[in-house]
C-alpha atoms as a PDB file:
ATOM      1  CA  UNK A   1       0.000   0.000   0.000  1.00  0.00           C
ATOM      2  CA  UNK A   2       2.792   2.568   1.054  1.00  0.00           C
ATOM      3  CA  UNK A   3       4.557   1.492  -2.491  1.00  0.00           C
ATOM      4  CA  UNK A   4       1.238   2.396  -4.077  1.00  0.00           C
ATOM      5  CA  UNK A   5       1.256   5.908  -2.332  1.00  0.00           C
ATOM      6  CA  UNK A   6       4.601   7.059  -2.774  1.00  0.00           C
ATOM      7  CA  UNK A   7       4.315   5.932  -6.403  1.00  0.00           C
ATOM      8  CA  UNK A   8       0.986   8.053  -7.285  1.00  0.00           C
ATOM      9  CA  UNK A   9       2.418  11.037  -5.498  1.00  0.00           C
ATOM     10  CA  UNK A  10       5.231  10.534  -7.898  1.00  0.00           C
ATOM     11  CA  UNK A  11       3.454  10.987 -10.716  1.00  0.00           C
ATOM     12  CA  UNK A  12       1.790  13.752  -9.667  1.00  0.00           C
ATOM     13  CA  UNK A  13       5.112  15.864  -9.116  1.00  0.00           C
ATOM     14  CA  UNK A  14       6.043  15.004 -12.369  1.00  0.00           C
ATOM     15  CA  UNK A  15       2.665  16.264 -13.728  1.00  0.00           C
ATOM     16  CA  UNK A  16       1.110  12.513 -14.398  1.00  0.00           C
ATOM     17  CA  UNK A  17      -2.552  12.045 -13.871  1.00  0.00           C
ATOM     18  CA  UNK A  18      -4.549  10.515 -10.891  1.00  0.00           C
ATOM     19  CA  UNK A  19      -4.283   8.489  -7.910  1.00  0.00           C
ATOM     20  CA  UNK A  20      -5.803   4.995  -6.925  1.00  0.00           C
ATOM     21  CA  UNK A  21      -7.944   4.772  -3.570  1.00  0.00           C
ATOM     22  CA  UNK A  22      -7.295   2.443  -1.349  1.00  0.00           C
ATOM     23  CA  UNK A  23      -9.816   0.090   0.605  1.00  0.00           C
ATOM     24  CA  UNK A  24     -10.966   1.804   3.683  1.00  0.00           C
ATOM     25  CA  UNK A  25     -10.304   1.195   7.535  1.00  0.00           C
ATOM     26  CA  UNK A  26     -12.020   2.587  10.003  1.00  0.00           C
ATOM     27  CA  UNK A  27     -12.934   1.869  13.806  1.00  0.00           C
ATOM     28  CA  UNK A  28     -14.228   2.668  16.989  1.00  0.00           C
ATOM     29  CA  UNK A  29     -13.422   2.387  20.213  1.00  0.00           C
ATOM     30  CA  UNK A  30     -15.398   2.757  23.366  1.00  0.00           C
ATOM     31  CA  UNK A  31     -13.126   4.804  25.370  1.00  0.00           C
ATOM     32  CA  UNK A  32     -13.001   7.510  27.777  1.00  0.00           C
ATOM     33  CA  UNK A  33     -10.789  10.699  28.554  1.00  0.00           C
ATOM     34  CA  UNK A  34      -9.695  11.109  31.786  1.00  0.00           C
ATOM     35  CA  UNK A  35     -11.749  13.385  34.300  1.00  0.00           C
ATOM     36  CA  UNK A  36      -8.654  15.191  34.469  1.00  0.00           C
ATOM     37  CA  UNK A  37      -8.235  16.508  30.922  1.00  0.00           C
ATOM     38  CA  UNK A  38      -8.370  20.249  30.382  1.00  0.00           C
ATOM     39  CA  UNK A  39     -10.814  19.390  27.231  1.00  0.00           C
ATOM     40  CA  UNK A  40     -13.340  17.380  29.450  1.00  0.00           C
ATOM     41  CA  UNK A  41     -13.450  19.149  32.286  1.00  0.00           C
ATOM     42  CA  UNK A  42     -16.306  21.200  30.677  1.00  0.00           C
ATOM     43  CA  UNK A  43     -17.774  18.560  28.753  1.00  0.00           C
ATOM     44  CA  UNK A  44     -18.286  15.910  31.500  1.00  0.00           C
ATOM     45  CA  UNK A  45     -21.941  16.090  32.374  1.00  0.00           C
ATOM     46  CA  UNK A  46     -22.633  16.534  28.542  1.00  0.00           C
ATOM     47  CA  UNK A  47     -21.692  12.755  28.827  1.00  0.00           C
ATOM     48  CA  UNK A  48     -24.004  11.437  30.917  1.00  0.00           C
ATOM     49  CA  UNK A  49     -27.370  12.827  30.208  1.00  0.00           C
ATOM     50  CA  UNK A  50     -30.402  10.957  28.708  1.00  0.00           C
ATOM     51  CA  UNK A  51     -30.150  10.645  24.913  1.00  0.00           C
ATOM     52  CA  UNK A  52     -32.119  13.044  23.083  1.00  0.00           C
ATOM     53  CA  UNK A  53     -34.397  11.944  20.306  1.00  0.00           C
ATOM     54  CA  UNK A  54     -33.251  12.477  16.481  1.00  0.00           C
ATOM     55  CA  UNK A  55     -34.279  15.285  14.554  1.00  0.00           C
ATOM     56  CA  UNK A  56     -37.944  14.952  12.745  1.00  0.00           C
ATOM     57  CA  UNK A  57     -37.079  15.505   9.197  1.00  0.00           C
ATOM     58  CA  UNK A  58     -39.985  17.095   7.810  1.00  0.00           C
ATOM     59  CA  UNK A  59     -41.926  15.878   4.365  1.00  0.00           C
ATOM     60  CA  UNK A  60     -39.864  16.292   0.595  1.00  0.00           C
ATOM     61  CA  UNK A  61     -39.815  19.361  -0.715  1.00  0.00           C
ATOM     62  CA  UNK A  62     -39.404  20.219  -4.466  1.00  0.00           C
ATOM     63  CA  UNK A  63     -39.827  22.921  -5.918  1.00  0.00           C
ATOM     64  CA  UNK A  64     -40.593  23.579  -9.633  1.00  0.00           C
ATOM     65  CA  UNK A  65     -37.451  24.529  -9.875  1.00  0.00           C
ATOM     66  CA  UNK A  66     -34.780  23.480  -7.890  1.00  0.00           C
ATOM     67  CA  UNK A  67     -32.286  25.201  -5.982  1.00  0.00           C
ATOM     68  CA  UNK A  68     -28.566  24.852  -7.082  1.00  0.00           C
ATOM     69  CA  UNK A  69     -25.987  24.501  -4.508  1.00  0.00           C
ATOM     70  CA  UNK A  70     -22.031  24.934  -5.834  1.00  0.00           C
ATOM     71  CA  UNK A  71     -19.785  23.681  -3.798  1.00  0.00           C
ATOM     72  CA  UNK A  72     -16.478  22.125  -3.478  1.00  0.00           C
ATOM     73  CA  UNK A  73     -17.067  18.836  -1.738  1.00  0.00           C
ATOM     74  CA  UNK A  74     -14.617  19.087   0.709  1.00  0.00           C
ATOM     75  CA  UNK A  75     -14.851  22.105   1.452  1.00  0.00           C
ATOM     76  CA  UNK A  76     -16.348  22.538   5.178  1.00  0.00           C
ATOM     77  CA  UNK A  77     -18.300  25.795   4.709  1.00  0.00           C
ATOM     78  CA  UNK A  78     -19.432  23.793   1.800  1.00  0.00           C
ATOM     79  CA  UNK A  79     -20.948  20.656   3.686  1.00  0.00           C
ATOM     80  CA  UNK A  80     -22.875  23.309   6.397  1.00  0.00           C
ATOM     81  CA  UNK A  81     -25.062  24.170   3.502  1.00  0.00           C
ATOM     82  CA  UNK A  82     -25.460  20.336   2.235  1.00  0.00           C
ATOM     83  CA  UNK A  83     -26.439  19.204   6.036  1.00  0.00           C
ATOM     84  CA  UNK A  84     -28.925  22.299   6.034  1.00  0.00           C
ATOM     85  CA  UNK A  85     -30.804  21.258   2.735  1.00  0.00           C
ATOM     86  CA  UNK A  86     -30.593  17.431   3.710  1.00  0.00           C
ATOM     87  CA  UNK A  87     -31.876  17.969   7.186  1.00  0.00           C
ATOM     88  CA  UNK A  88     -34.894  20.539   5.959  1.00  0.00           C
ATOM     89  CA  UNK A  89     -35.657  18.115   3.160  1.00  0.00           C
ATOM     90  CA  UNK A  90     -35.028  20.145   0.650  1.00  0.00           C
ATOM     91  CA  UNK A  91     -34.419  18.349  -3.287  1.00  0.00           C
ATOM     92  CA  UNK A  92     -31.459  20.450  -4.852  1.00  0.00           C
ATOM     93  CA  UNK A  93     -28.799  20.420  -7.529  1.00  0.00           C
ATOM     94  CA  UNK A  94     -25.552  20.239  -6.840  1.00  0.00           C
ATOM     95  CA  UNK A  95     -23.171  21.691  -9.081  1.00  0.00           C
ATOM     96  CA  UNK A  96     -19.403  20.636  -8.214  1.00  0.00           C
ATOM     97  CA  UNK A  97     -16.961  23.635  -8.833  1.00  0.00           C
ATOM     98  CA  UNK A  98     -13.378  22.451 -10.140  1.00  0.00           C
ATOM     99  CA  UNK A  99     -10.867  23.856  -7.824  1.00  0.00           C
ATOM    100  CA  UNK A 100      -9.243  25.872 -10.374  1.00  0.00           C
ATOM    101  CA  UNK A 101     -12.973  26.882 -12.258  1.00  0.00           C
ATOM    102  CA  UNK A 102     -12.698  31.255 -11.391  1.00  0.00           C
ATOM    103  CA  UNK A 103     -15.168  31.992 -13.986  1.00  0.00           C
ATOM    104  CA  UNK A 104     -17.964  30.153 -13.118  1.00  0.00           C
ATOM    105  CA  UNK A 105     -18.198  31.702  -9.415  1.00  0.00           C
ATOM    106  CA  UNK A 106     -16.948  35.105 -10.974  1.00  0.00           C
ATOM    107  CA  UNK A 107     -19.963  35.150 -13.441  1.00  0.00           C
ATOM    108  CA  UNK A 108     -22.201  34.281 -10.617  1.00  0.00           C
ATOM    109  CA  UNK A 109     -21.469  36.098  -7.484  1.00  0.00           C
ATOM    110  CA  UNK A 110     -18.253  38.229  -8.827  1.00  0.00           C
ATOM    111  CA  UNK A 111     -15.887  36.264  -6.939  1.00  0.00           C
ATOM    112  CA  UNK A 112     -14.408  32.665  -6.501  1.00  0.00           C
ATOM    113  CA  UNK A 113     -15.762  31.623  -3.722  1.00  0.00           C
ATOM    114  CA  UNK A 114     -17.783  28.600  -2.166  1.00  0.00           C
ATOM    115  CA  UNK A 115     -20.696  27.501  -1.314  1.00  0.00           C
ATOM    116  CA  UNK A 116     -22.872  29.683  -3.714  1.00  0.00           C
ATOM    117  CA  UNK A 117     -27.277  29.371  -3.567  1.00  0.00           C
ATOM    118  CA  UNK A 118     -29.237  29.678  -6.527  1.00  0.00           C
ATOM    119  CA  UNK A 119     -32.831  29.843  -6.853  1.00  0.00           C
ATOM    120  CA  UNK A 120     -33.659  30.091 -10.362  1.00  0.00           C
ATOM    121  CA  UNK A 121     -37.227  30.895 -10.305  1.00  0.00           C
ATOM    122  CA  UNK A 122     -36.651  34.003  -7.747  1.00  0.00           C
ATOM    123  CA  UNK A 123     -33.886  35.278 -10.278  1.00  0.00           C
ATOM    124  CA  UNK A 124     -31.908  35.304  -6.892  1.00  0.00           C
ATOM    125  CA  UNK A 125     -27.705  34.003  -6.343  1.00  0.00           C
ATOM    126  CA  UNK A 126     -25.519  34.226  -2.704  1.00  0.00           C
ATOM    127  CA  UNK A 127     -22.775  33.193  -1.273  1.00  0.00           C
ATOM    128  CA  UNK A 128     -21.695  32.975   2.706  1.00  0.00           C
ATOM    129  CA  UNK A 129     -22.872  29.366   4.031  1.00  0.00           C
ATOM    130  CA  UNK A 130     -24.306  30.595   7.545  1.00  0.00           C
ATOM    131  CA  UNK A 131     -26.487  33.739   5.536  1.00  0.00           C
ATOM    132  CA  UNK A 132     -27.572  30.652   2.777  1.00  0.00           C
ATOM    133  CA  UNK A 133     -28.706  28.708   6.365  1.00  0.00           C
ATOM    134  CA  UNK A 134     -30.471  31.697   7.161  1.00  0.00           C
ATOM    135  CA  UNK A 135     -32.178  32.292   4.091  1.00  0.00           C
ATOM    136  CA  UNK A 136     -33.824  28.788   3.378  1.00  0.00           C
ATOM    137  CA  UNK A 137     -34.620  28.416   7.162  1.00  0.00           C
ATOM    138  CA  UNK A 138     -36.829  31.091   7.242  1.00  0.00           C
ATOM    139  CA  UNK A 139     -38.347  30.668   3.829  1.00  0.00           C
ATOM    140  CA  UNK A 140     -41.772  28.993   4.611  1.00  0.00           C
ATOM    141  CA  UNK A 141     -41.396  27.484   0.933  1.00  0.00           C
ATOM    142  CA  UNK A 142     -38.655  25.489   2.555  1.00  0.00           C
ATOM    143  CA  UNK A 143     -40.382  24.119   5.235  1.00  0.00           C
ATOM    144  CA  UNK A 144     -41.420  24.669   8.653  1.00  0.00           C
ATOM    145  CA  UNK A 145     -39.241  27.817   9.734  1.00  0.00           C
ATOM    146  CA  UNK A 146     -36.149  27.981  11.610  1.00  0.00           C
ATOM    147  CA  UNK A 147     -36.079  24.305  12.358  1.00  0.00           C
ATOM    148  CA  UNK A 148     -32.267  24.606  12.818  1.00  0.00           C
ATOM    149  CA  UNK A 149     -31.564  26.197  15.905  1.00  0.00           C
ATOM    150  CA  UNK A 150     -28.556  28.793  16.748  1.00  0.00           C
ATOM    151  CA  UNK A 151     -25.301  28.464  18.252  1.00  0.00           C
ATOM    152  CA  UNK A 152     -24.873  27.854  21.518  1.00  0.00           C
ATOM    153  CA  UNK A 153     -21.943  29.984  21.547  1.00  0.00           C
ATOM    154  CA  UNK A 154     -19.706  26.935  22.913  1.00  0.00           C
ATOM    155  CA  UNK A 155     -16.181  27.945  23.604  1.00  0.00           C
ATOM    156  CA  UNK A 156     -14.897  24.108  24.252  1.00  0.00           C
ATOM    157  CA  UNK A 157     -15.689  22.526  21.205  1.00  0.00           C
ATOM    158  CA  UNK A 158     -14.435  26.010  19.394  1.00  0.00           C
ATOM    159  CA  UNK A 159     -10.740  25.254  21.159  1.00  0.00           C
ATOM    160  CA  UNK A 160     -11.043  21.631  20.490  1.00  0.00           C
ATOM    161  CA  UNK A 161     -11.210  22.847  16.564  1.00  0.00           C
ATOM    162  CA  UNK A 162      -8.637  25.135  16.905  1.00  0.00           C
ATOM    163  CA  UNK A 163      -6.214  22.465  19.091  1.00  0.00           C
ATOM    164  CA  UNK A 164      -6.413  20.208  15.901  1.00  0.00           C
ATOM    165  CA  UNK A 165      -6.347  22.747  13.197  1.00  0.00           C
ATOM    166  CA  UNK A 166      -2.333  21.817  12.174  1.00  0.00           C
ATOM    167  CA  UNK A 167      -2.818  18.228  12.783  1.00  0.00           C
ATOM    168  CA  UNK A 168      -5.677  18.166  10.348  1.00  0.00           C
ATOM    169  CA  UNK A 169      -4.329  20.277   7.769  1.00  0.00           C
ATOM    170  CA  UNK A 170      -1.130  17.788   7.515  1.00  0.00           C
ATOM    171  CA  UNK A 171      -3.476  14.768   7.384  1.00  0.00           C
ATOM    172  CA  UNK A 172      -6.392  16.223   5.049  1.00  0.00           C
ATOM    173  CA  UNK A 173      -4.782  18.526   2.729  1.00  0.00           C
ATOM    174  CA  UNK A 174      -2.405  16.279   1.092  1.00  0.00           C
ATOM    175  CA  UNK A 175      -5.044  13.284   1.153  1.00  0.00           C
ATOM    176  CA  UNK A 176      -7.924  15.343  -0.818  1.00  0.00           C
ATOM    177  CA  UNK A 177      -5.689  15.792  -3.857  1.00  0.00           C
ATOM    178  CA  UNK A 178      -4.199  12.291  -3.314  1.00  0.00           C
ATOM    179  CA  UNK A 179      -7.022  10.467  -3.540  1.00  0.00           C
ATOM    180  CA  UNK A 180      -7.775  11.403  -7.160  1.00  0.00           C
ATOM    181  CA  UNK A 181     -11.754  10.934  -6.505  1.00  0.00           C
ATOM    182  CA  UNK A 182     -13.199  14.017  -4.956  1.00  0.00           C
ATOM    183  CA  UNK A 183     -14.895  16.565  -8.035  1.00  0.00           C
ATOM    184  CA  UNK A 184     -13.025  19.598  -7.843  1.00  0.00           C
ATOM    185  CA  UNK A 185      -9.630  17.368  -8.242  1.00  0.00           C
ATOM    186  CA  UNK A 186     -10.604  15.508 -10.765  1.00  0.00           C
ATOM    187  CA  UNK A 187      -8.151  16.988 -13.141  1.00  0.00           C
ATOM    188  CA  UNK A 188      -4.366  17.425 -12.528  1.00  0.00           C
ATOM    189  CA  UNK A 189      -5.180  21.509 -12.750  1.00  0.00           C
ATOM    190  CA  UNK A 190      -7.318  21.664 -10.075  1.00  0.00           C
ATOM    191  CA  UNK A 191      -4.978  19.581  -7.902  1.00  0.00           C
ATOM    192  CA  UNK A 192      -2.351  22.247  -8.679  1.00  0.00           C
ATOM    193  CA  UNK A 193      -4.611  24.963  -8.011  1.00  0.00           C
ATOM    194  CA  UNK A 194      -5.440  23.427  -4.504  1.00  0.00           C
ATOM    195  CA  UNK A 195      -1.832  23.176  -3.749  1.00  0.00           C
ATOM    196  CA  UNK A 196      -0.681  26.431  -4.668  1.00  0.00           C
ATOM    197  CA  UNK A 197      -2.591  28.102  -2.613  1.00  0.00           C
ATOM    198  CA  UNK A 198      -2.895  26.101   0.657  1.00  0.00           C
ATOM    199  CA  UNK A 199      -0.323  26.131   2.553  1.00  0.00           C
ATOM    200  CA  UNK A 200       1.107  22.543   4.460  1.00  0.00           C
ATOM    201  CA  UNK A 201       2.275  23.279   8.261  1.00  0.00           C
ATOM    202  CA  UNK A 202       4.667  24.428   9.449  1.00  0.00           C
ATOM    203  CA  UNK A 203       4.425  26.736   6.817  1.00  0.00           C
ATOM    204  CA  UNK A 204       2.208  29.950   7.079  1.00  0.00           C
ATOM    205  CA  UNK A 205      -0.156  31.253   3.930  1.00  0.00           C
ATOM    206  CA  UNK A 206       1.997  34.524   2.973  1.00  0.00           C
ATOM    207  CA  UNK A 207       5.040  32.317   3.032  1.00  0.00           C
ATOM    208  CA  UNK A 208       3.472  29.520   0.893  1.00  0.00           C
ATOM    209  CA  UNK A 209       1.809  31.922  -1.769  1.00  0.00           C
ATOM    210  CA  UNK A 210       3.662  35.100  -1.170  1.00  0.00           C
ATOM    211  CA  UNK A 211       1.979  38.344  -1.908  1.00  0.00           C
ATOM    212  CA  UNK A 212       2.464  38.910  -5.396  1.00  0.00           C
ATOM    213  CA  UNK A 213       5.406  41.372  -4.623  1.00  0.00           C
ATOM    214  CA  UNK A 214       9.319  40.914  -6.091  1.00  0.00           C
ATOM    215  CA  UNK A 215      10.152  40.917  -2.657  1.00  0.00           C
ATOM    216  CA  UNK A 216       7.732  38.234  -1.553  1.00  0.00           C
ATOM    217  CA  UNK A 217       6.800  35.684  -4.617  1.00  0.00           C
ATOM    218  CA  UNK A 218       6.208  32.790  -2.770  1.00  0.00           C
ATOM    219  CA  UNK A 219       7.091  29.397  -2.813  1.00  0.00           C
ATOM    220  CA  UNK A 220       8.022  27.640  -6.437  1.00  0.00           C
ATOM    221  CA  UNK A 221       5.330  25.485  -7.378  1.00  0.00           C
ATOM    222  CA  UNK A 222       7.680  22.511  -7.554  1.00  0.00           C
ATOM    223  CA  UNK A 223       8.880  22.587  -4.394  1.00  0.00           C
ATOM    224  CA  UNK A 224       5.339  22.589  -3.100  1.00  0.00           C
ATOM    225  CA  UNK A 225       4.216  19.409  -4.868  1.00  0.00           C
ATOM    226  CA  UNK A 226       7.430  17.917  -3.371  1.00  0.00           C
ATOM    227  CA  UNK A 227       6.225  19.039   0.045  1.00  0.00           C
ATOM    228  CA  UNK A 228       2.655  17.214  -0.687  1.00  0.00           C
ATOM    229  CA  UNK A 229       4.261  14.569  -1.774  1.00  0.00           C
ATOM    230  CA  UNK A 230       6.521  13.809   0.770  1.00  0.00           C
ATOM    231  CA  UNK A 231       3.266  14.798   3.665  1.00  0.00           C
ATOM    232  CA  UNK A 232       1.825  11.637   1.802  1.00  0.00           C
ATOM    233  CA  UNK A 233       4.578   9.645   1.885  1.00  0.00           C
ATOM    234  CA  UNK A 234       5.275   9.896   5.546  1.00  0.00           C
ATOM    235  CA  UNK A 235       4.554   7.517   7.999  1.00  0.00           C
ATOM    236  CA  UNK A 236       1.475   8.752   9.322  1.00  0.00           C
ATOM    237  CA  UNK A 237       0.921   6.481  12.351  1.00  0.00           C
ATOM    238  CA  UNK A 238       2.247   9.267  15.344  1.00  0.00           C
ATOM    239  CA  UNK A 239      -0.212  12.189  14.038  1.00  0.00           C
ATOM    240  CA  UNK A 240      -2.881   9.093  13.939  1.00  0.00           C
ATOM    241  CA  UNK A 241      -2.559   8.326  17.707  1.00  0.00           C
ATOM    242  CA  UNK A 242      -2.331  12.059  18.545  1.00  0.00           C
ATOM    243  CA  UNK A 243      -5.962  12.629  16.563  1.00  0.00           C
ATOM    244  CA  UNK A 244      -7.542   9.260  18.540  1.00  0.00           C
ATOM    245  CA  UNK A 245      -6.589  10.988  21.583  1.00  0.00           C
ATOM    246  CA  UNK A 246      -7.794  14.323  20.649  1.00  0.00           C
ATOM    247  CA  UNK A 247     -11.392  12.373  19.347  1.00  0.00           C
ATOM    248  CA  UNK A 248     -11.389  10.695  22.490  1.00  0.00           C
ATOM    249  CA  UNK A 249     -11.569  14.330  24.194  1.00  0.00           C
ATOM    250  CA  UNK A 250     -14.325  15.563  21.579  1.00  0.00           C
ATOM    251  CA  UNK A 251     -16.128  12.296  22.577  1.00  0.00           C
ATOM    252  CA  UNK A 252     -16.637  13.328  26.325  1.00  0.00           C
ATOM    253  CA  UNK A 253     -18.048  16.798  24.796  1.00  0.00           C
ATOM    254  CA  UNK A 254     -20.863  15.483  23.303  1.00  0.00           C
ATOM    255  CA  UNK A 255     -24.319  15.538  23.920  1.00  0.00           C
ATOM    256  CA  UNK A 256     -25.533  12.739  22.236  1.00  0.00           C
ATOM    257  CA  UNK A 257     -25.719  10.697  19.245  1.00  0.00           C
ATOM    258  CA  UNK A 258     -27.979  13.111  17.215  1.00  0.00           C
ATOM    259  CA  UNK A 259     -26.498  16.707  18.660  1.00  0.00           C
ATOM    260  CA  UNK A 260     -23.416  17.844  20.026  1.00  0.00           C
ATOM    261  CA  UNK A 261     -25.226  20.265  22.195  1.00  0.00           C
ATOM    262  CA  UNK A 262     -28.288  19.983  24.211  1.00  0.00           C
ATOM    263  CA  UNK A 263     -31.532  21.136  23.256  1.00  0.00           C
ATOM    264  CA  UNK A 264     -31.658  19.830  19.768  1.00  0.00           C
ATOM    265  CA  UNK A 265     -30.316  19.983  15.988  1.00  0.00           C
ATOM    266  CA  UNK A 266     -28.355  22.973  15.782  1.00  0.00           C
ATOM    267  CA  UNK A 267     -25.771  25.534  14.398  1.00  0.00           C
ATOM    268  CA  UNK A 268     -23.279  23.682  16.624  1.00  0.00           C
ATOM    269  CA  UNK A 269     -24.015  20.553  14.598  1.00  0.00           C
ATOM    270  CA  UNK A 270     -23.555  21.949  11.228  1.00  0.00           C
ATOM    271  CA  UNK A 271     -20.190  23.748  12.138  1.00  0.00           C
ATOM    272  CA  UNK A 272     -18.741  20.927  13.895  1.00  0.00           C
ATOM    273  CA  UNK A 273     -20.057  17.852  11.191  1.00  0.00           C
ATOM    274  CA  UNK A 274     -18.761  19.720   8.296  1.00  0.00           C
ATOM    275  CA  UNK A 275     -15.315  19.852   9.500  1.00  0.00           C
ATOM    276  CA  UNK A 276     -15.406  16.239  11.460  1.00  0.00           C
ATOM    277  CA  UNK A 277     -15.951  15.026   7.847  1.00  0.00           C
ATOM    278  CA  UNK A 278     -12.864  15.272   6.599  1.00  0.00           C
ATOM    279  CA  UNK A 279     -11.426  13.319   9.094  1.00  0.00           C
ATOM    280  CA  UNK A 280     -13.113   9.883   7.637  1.00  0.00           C
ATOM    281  CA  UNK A 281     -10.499  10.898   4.629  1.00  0.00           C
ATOM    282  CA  UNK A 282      -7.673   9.713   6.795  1.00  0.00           C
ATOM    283  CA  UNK A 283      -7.438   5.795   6.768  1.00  0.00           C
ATOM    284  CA  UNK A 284      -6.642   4.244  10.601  1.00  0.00           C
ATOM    285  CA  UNK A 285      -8.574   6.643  12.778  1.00  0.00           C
ATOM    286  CA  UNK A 286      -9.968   4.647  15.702  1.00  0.00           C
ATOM    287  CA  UNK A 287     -13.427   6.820  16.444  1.00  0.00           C
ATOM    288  CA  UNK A 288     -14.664   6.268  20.035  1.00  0.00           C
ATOM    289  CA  UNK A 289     -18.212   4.993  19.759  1.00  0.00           C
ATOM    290  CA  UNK A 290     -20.744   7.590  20.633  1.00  0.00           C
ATOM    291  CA  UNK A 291     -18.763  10.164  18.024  1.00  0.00           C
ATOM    292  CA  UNK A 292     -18.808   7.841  15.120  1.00  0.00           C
ATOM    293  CA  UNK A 293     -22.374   7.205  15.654  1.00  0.00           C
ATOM    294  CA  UNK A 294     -22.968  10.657  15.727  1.00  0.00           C
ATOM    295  CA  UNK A 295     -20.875  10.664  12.285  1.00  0.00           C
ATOM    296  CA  UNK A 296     -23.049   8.241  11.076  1.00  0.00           C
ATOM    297  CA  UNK A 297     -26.639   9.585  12.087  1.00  0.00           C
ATOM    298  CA  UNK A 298     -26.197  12.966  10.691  1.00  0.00           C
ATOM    299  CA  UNK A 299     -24.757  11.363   7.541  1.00  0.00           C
ATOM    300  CA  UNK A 300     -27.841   9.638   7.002  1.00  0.00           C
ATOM    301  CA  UNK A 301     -29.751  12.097   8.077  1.00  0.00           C
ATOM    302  CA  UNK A 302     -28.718  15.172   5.714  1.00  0.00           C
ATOM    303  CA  UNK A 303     -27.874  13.005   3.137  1.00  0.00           C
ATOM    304  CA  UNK A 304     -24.451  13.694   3.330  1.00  0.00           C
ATOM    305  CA  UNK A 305     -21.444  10.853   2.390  1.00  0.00           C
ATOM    306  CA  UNK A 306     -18.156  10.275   4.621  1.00  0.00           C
ATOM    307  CA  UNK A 307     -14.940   9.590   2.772  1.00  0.00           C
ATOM    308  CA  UNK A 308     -14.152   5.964   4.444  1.00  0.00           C
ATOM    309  CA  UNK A 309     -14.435   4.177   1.432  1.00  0.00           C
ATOM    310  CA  UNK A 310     -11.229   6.511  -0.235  1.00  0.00           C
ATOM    311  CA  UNK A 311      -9.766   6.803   2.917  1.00  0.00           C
ATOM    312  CA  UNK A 312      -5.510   6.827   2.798  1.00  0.00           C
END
């Protein structure tokens, strides 16, 4: 498998096309954090409270014409959107940007950016992914309003996310473009344009792309494909133990199986899912139990796929 790695990650340094997936592993494990853990501390009576029923997903909704959602698909601010429309019930399009497509976002909103809403028979287009939340929650058309309730303005799962920010980015980042399956990298360009412009720790975004100065052109594109390549090459087991110990911590945070936090399907849900997805991209991640049920509920539930199946 490692031969198999190291070989597609050659040929995409020397500008070759694709990469094979690999068969997936994944696991749980019913574990606990100690009581003593600065993470926990907060979280520990969120762990033993009475399991809250799942969210009622409402009747199908289609509209005459349906609402196009463009995305990229692993893109987190992305997903938020996609677990909004699939918990509301709501039958969309969705139109899968290339990474390095700038026109087609341009002639829509003026700007590349993601996730962009279109509803073709209101003549209407935005972007932002918590303003798109806003709009078809409170659009009777869409369903029973504001179904999806606000954040609960946690600070410990917001320092959890920010504790695993550089571990993720050295796991993820190199395995979206590796994989050779996700839409927007289907093509070597928009694998290049993905690596130019995000940056692999410990390196920081003005020294990976520069700032179109003389003084400050950032790094050569060949040296950052070497970087990528050698991320994926690396032995990836002691980041791997230091994320099942930081999941283990998220585990003791959380509600429930259905919602993080109590009260029901929330903001809180849709910020932390979308980025907890990315994670099932990383092959060897031992999920303690209640989490990866969690994973699994609101995957079904929004209608939503996890990567385990192209996990590396």
């Amino acid at each position: 498998m490692k031969l198999l790695i190291v070989s597609s990650l050659a040929m995409m340094v020397s500008n070759a096309a694709g990469f094979a997936p690999s068969s997936s592993s994944s696991s749980s494990i019913n574990v606990r954090s100690s009581p003593s853990s600065p993470m926990s501390k907060v979280a520990l009576s969120m762990s033993t409270v009475s399991e809250a029923k799942p969210f009622a997903k409402g009747p199908r909704i289609i509209l005459n014409q349906l609402p196009v959602l463009y995305v990229y698909d692993h893109c987190p601010f992305c997903v938020r959107v996609r677990l909004a429309l699939g918990a509301k019930n709501i039958k969309h399009l969705i139109h899968f940007f290339a990474n390095d497509d700038i026109a087609t976002p341009t002639n829509l909103v003026g700007k590349k950016i993601a996730p962009i809403f279109e509803l073709p028979e209101d003549n209407f287009v935005m972007g932002e992914s918590l303003d798109i939340i806003a709009k078809i929650d409170t659009d009777e058309r869409f369903g029973t309003p504001n179904q999806i309730l606000p954040a609960s303005g946690r600070k410990d799962i917001k320092a959890w996310q920010k504790s695993v920010q550089v571990l993720l980015r050295t796991l993820q980042r190199p395995r979206y473009v590796a994989t050779g399956l996700l839409p927007e990298f289907q093509q070597l360009d928009g694998r290049h344009a993905f690596i130019k412009n995000h940056q692999l720790p410990p390196y920081e975004k003005p020294e990976w792309k520069g700032d179109g100065t003389d003084e400050n052109p950032g790094m050569e594109m060949d040296a950052k494909l070497k970087l990528y390549a050698e991320a994926m090459a690396a032995d990836p087991a002691p980041l791997i133990e230091d994320l099942n110990a930081r999941l283990v911590e998220l585990d003791d945070m959380l509600y429930g199986e259905h919602y993080c936090s109590e009260g029901g399907f929330s903001l809180d849900d849709v910020d932390l899912w979308a980025r907890l997805r990315s994670i099932t991209i990383i092959q060897g991640v031992a999920w303690p139990t209640k989490l990866r049920t969690y994973m699994d509920n609101l995957s079904e539930l929004c209608d939503v796929p996890l990567y385990d199946e192209m996990a590396l």
